[in-house]
Protein backbone atom coordinates (compact mmCIF):
# COMPACT_ATOMS: atom_id res chain seq x y z
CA UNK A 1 0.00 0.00 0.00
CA UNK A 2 1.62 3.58 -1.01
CA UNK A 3 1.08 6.34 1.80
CA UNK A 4 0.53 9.15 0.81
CA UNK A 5 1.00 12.11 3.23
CA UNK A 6 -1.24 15.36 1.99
CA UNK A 7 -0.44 18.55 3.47
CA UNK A 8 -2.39 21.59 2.97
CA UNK A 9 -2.67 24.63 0.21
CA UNK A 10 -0.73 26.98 2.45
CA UNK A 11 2.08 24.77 3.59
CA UNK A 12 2.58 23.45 0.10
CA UNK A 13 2.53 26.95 -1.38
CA UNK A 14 5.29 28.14 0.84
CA UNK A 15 8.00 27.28 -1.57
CA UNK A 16 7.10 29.57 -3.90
CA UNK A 17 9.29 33.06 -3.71
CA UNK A 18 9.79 36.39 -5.14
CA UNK A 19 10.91 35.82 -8.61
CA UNK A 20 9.86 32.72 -9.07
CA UNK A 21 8.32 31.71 -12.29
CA UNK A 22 4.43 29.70 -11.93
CA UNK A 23 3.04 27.54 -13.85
CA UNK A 24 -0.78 27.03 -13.75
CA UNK A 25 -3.10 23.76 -14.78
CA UNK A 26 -5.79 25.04 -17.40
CA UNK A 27 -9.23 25.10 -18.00
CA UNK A 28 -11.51 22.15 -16.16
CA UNK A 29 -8.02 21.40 -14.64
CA UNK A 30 -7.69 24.73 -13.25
CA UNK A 31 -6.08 24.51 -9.43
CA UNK A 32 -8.55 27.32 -8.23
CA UNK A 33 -7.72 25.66 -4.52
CA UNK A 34 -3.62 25.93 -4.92
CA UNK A 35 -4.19 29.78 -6.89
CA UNK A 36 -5.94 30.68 -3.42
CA UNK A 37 -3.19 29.60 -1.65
CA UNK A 38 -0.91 31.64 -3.71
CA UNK A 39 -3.06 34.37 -3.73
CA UNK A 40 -3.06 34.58 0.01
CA UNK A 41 0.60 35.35 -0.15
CA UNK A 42 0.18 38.43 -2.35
CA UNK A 43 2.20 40.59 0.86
CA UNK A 44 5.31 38.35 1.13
CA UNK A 45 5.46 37.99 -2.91
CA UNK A 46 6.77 40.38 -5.99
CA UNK A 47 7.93 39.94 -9.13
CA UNK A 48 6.48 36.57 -9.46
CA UNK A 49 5.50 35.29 -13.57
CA UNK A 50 2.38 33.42 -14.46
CA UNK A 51 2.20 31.61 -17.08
CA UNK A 52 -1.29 29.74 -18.51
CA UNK A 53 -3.73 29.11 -21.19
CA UNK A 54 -6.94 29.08 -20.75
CA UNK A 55 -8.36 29.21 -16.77
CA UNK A 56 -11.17 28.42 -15.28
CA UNK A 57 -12.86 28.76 -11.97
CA UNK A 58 -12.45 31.59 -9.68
CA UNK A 59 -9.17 32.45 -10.41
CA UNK A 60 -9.10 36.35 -11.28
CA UNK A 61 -5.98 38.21 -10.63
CA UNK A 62 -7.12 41.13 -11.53
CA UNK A 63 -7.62 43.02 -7.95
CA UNK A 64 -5.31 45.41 -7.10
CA UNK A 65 -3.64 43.72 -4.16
CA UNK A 66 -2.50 40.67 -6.69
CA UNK A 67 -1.55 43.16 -9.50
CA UNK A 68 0.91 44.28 -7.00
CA UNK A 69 2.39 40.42 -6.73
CA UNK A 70 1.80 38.77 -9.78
CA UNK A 71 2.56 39.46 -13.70
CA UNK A 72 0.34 37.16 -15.50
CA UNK A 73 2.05 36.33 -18.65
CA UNK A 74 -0.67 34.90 -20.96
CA UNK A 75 -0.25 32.10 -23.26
CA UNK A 76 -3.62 32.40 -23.98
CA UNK A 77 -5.62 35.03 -22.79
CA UNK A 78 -9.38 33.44 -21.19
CA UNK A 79 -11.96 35.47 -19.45
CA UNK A 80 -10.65 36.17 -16.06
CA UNK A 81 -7.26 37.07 -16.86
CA UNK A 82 -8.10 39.43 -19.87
CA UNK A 83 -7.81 42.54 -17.98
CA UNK A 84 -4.70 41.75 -16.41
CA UNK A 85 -3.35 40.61 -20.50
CA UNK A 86 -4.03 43.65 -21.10
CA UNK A 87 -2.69 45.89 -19.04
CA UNK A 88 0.75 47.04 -17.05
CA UNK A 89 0.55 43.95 -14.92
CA UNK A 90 0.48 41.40 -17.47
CA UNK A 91 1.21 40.71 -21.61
CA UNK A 92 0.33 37.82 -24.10
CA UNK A 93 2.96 35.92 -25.57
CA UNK A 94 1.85 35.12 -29.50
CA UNK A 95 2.88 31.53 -30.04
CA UNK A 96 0.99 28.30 -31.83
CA UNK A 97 -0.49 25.90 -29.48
CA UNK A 98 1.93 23.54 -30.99
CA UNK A 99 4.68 25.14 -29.81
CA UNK A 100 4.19 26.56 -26.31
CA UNK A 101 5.75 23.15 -25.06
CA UNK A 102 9.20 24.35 -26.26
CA UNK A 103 8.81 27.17 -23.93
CA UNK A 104 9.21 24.95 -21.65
CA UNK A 105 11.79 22.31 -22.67
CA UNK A 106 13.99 24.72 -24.38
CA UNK A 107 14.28 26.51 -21.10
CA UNK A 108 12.82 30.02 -22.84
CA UNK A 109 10.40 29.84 -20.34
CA UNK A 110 11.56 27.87 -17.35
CA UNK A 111 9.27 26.52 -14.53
CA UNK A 112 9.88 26.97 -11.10
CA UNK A 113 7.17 25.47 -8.93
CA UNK A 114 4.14 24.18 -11.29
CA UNK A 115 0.36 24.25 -9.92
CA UNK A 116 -1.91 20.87 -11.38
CA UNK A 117 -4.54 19.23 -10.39
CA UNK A 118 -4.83 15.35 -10.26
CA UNK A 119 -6.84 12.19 -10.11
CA UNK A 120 -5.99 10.08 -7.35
CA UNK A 121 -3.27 7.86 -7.43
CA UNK A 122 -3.76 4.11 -8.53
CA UNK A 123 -2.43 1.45 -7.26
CA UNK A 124 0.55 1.66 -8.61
CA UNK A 125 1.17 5.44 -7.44
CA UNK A 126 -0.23 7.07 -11.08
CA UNK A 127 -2.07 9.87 -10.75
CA UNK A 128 -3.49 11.31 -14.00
CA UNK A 129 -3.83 15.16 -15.71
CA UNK A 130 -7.47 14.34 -16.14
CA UNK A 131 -8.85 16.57 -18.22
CA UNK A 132 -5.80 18.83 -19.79
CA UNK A 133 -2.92 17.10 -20.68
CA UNK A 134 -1.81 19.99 -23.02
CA UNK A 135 0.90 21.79 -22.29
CA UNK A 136 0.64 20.88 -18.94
CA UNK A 137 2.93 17.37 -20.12
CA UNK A 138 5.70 19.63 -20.72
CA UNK A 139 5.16 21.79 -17.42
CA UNK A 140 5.42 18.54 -15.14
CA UNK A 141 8.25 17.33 -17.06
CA UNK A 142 10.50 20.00 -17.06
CA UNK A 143 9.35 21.95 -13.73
CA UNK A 144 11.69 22.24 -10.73
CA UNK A 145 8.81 21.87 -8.07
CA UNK A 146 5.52 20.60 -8.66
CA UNK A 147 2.45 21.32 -6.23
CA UNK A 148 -0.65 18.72 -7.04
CA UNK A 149 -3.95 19.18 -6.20
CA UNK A 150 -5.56 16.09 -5.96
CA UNK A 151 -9.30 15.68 -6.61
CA UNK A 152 -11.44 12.28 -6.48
CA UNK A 153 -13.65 14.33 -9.03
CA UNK A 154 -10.95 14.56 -12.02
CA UNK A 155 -11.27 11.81 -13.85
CA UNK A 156 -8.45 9.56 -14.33
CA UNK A 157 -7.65 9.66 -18.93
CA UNK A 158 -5.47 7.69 -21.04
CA UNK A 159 -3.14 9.21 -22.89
CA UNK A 160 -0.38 10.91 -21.88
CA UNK A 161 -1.92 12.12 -18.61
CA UNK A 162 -0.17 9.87 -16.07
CA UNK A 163 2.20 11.26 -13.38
CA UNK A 164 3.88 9.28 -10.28
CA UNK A 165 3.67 10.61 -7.47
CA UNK A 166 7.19 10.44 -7.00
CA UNK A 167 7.68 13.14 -9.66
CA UNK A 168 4.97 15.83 -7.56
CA UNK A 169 6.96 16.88 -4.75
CA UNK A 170 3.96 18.72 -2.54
CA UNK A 171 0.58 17.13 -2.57
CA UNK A 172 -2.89 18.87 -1.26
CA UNK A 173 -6.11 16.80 -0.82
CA UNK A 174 -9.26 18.58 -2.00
CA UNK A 175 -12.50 17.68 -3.32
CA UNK A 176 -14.14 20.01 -5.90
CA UNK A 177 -16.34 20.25 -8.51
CA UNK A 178 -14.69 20.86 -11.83
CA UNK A 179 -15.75 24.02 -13.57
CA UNK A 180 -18.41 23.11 -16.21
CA UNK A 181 -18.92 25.06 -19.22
CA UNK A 182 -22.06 24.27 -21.67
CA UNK A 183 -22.98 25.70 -24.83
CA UNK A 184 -25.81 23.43 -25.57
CA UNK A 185 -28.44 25.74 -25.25
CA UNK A 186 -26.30 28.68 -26.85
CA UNK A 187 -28.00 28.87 -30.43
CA UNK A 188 -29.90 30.82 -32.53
CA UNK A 189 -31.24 30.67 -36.31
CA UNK A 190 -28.09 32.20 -36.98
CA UNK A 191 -26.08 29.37 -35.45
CA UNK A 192 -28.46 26.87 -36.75
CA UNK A 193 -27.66 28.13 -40.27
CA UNK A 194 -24.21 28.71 -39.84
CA UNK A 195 -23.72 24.85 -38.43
CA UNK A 196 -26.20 23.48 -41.67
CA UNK A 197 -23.57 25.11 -43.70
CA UNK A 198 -20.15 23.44 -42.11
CA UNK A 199 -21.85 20.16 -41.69
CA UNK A 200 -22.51 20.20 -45.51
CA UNK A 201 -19.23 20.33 -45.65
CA UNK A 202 -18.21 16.95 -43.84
CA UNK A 203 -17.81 13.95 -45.63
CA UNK A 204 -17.90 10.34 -44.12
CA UNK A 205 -14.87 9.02 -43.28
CA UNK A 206 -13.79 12.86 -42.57
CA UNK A 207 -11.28 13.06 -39.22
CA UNK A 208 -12.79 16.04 -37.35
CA UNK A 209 -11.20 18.82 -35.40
CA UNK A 210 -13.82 21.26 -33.71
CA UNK A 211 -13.54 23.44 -30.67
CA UNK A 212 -16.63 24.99 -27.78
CA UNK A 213 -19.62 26.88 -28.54
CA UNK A 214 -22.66 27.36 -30.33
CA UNK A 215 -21.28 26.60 -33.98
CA UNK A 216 -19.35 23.49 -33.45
CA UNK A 217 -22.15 22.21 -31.21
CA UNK A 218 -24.72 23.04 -33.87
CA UNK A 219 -22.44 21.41 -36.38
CA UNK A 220 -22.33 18.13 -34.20
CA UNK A 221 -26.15 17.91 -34.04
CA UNK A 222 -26.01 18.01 -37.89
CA UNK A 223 -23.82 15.08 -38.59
CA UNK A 224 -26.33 12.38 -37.11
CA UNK A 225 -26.59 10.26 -40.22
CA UNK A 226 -22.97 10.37 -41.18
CA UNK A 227 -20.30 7.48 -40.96
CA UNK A 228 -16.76 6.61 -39.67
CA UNK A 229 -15.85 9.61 -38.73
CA UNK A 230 -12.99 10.44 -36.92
CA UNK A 231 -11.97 12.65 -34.16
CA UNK A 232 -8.51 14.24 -33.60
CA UNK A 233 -9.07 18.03 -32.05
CA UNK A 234 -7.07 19.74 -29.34
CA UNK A 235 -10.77 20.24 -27.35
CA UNK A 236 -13.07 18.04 -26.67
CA UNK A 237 -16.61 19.04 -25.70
CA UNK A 238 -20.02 17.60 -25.08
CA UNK A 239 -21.41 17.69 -28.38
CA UNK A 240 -18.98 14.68 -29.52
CA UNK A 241 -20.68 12.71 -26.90
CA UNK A 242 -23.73 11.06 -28.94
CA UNK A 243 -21.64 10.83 -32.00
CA UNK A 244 -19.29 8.38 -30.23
CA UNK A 245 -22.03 6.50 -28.35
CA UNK A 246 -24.22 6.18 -31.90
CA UNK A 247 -20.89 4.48 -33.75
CA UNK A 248 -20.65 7.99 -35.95
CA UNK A 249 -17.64 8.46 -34.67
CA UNK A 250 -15.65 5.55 -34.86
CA UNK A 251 -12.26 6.39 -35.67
CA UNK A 252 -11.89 3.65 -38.18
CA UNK A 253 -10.67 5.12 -41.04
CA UNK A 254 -7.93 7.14 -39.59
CA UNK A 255 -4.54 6.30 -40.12
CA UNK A 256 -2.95 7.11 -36.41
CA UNK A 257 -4.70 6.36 -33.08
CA UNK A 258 -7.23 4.15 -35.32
CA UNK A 259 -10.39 2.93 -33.60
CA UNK A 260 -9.55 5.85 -30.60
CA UNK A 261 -10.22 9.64 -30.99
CA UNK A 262 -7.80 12.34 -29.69
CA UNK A 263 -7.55 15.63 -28.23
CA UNK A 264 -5.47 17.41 -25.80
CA UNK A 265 -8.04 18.69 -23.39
CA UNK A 266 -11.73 18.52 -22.01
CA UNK A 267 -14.03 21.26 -21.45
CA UNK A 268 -17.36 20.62 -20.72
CA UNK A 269 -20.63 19.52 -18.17
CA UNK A 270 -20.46 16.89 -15.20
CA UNK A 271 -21.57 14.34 -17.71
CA UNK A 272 -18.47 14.77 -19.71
CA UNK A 273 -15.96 14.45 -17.15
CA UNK A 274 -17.33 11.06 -16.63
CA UNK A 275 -17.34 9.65 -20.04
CA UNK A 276 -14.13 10.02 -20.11
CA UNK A 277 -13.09 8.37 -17.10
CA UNK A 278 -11.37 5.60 -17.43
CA UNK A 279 -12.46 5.74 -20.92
CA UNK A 280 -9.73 4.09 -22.81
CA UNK A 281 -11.54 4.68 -26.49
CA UNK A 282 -10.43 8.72 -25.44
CA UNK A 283 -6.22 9.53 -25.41
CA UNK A 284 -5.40 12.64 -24.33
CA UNK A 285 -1.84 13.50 -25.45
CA UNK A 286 0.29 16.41 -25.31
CA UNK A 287 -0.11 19.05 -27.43
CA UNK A 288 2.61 19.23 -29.27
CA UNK A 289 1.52 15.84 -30.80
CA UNK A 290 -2.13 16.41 -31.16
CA UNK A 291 -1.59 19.90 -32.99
CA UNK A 292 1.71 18.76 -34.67
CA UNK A 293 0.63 19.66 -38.47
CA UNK A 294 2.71 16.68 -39.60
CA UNK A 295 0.83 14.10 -37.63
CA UNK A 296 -2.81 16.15 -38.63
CA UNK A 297 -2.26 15.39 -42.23
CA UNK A 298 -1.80 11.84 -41.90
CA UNK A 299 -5.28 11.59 -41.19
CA UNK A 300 -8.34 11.40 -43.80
CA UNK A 301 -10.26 14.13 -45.15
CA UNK A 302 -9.16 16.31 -41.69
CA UNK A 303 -12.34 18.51 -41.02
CA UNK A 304 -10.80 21.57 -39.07
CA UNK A 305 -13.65 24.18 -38.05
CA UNK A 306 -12.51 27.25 -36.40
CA UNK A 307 -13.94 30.67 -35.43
CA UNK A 308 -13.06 34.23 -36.02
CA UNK A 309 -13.72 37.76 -34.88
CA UNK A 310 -13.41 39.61 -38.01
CA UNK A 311 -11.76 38.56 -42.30
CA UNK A 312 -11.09 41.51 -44.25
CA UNK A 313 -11.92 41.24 -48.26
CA UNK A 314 -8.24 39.27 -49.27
CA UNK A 315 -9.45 36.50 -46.45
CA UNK A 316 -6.78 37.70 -43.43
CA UNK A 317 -8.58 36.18 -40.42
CA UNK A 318 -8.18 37.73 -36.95
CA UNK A 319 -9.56 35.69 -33.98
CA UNK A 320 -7.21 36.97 -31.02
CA UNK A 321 -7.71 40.31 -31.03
CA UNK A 322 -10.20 43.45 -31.38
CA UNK A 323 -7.90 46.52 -32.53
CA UNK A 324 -4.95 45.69 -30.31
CA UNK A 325 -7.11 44.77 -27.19
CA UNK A 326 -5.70 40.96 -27.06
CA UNK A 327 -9.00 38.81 -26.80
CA UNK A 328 -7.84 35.57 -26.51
CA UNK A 329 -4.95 33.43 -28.86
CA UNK A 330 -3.32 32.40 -31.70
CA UNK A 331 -4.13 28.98 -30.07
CA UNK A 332 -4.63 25.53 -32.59
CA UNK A 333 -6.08 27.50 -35.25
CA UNK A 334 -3.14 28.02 -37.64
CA UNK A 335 -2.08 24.44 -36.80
CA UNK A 336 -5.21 22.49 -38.00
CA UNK A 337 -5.72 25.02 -40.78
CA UNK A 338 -2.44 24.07 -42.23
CA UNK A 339 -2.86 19.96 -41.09
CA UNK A 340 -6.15 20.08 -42.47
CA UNK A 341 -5.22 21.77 -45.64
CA UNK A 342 -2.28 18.94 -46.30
CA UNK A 343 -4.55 15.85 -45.62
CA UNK A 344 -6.01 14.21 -48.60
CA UNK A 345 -9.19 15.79 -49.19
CA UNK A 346 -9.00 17.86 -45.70
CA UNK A 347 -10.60 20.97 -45.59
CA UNK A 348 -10.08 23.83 -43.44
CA UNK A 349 -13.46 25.96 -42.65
CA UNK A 350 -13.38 29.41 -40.67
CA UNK A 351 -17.40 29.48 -39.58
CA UNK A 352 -18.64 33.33 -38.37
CA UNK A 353 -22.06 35.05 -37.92
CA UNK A 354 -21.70 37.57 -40.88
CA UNK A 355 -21.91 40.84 -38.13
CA UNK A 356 -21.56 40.93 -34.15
CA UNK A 357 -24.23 41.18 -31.65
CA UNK A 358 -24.48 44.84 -31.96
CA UNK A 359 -24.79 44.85 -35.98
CA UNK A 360 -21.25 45.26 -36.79
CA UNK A 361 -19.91 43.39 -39.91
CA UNK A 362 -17.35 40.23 -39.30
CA UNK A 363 -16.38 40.78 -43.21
CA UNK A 364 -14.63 44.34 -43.45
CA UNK A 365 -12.69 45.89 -46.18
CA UNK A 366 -9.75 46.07 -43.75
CA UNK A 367 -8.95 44.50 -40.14
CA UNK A 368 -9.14 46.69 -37.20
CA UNK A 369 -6.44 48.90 -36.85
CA UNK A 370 -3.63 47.22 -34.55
CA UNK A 371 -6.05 43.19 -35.01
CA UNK A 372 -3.57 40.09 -34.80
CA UNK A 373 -3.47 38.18 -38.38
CA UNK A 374 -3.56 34.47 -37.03
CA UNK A 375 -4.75 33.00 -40.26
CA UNK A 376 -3.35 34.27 -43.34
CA UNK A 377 -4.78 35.09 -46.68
CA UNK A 378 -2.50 32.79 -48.05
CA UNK A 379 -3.31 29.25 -45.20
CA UNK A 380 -7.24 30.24 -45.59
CA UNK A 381 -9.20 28.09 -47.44
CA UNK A 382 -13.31 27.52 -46.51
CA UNK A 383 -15.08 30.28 -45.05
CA UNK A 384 -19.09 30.57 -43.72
CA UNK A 385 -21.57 32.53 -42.37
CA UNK A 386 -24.92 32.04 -42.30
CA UNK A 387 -25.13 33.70 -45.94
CA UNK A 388 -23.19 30.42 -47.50
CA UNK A 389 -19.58 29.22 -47.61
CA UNK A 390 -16.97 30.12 -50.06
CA UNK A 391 -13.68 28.38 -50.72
CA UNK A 392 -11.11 30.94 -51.12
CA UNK A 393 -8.10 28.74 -52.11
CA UNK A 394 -7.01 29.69 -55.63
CA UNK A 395 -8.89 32.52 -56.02
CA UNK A 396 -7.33 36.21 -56.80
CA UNK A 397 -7.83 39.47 -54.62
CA UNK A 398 -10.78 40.58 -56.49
CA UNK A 399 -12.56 37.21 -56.46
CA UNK A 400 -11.98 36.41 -53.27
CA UNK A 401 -13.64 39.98 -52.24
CA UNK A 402 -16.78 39.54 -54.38
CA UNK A 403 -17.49 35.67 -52.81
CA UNK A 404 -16.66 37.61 -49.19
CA UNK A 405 -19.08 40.44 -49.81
CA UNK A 406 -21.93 37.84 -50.52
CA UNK A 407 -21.55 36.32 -47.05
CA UNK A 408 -21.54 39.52 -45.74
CA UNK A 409 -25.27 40.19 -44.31
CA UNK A 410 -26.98 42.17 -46.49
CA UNK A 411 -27.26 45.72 -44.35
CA UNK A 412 -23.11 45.91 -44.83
CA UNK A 413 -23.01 45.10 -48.75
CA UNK A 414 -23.43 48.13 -50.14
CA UNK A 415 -20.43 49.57 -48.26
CA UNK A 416 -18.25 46.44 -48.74
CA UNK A 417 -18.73 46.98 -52.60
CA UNK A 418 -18.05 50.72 -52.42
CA UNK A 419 -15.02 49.20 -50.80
CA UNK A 420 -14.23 46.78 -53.49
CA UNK A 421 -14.55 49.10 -55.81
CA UNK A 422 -12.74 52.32 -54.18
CA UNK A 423 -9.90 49.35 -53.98
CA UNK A 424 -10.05 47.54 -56.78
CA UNK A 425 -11.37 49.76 -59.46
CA UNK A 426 -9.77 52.94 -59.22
CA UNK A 427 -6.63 51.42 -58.49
């Protein structure tokens, strides 16, 4: 029998110091127990570097006592740490999802003392990442002092999620409901049209790659009569659920990982944290593998569908940024754009309501002054709105503007052609 002996948040947390650089679990595997630990310590700490993707759970450094602390150093900016991105007291470093594991094992961004949260050891002293392996692998193999947070409600994946517990140095016991995020009910007929659209796009045997929200849920609920699909995305998300359980996704056409889908980590409801426990149809694997563009394109027919906040009339797509307020990432996008682009008969789709909530258009003659290019005119290849889809690949400035402007919802046309044309025709 392996003892175990558990101390608490603040006694663990105690070996972090001024300086130091922290590393912090992400989304459903957010430590919010160990970050209020740390946070506690805001008067005996300065100078000390966060680094995360995406968190979850009430985690917000952005009160004034912590900004004094902490400099959150985004790898992806999320919700509660956008105001801290983007200000004095933090910054966003622009980087594929791919590659933020090099940060790490190249020693460009060395770890001090890493904050995860675990499943419970086995038998054999394995705990497991649960529901982000990520970049949270490279973290917890290159970190000089790891702090684990050990939950009997993570559940235990396959993968590349497992850890001995000789490897976490400090280990705190605490029960907690994961954060849950669900976008089932999140839709709209503009959604509904917009997912029509994409799902027109899969074919059987297609290896999909799909993130959160309303489109790539609505897009699920569209694919219920397909066949052998495949699954290898860096998210995984409720939706996939009945597609797995019906046989529709049965990974038996892919060339890696057949007969088991992939993805890096899980974000979802109760229900989905338990499907994939112990689920061993489900690897989770590092990042740098799932969104490596040379494994993507081994697959069939890869399926990538990804989101944006604006595309200007030559097809540059930002989706990190509004202006130069930093949003969120550069994230997996360019990754499974490219990997879907070089499999055989993959197709890369950027899906988008044609104008925001407040009537402003998503297809503009130019990006925002200051907006992040993640997918270039050049890598993009489907795009949709609720108008239609278009694929841009081989087509010319002037083309590619005209097949924009009629996704573009039909108050904003008029101005996108006296665009076109200001551009175009009077050049």
């Amino acid at each position: 029998m392996i003892e175990i002996n558990y101390i608490s948040a603040d006694e663990a947390l105690k070996v972090v110091r001024p300086g130091n650089r922290v590393f912090i679990h992400g989304s459903a595997a957010t430590p919010a127990h160990l970050v209020s630990a740390l946070q506690n310590r805001h008067n005996e700490l300065y100078n000390v570097e966060l680094v995360s993707i995406t968190t979850l759970g009430d985690v917000n450094f952005d009160r004034p006592e912590h900004r004094k602390s902490f400099f959150f150093n985004s790898l992806f900016v999320s919700a509660v740490t956008r105001n801290v991105a983007n200000s004095e007291d933090g910054d966003y470093v622009p980087i594929f999802l791919s590659e933020i594991p090099q940060l790490f094992r190249r020693n460009i961004l060395p770890i001090d003392v890493a904050l995860i949260q675990v499943s419970p050891p086995d038998a054999h002293g394995y705990c497991s990442l649960g529901t982000s392996v990520d970049i949270a692998r490279a973290a917890v193999d290159t970190a000089k002092y790891i702090i684990a947070q050990v939950n009997p409600l993570m559940p235990r994946t396959h993968g590349e999620s497992f850890v001995h517990i000789s490897k976490i140095n400090a280990m705190v016991w605490h029960k907690s409901e994961l954060p849950e995020v669900n976008y089932s009910g999140e839709s709209n007929a503009i959604i509904e049209k917009i997912g029509y659209h994409v799902a027109s796009l899969v074919e059987n045997g297609a290896t999909l790659q799909l993130g959160i929200g309303g489109i790539p849920d609505q897009v699920l609920k569209n694919l219920t009569t397909h066949k052998n699909l495949g699954l290898h995305t860096e998210m995984f998300s409720d939706g996939i659920i009945p597609l797995i359980e019906r046989g529709i996704i049965d990974n038996s056409l892919k060339k890696l990982n057949r007969g088991r889908s992939v993805t890096s980590f899980i974000t979802g409801t109760r229900k989905l944290y338990d499907f994939v426990n112990d689920n061993p149809g489900i690897r989770v694997m590092d990042i740098s593998y799932v969104n490596d563009t040379s494994i993507i394109r081994q697959n069939p027919k890869v399926t990538a569908i990804n989101s944006a906040i604006e595309i200007d009339l030559t097809g540059q797509v930002c989706s990190d940024s509004i202006g130069t307020y930093q949003y969120s990432g550069i994230g997996g996008q360019m990754d499974f754009i490219r990997g879907a682009s070089l499999s055989e008969g993959g197709k890369p789709i950027i899906a988008l309501p044609s104008q925001t909530n407040k009537g402003v258009s998503r297809i503009t003659p130019l990006l925002k002054q200051g907006a992040g290019v993640v997918t270039t005119r050049g890598h993009v290849h489907w795009v949709v709105t609720e108008y239609g889809m278009v694929d841009l690949f081989g087509k010319n400035l002037k083309q590619r503007a005209l097949a924009l402007i009629d996704l573009a919802h039909p108050d904003h046309r008029e101005n996108l052609e006296r665009s076109y044309f200001d551009r175009f025709e009077h050049a």
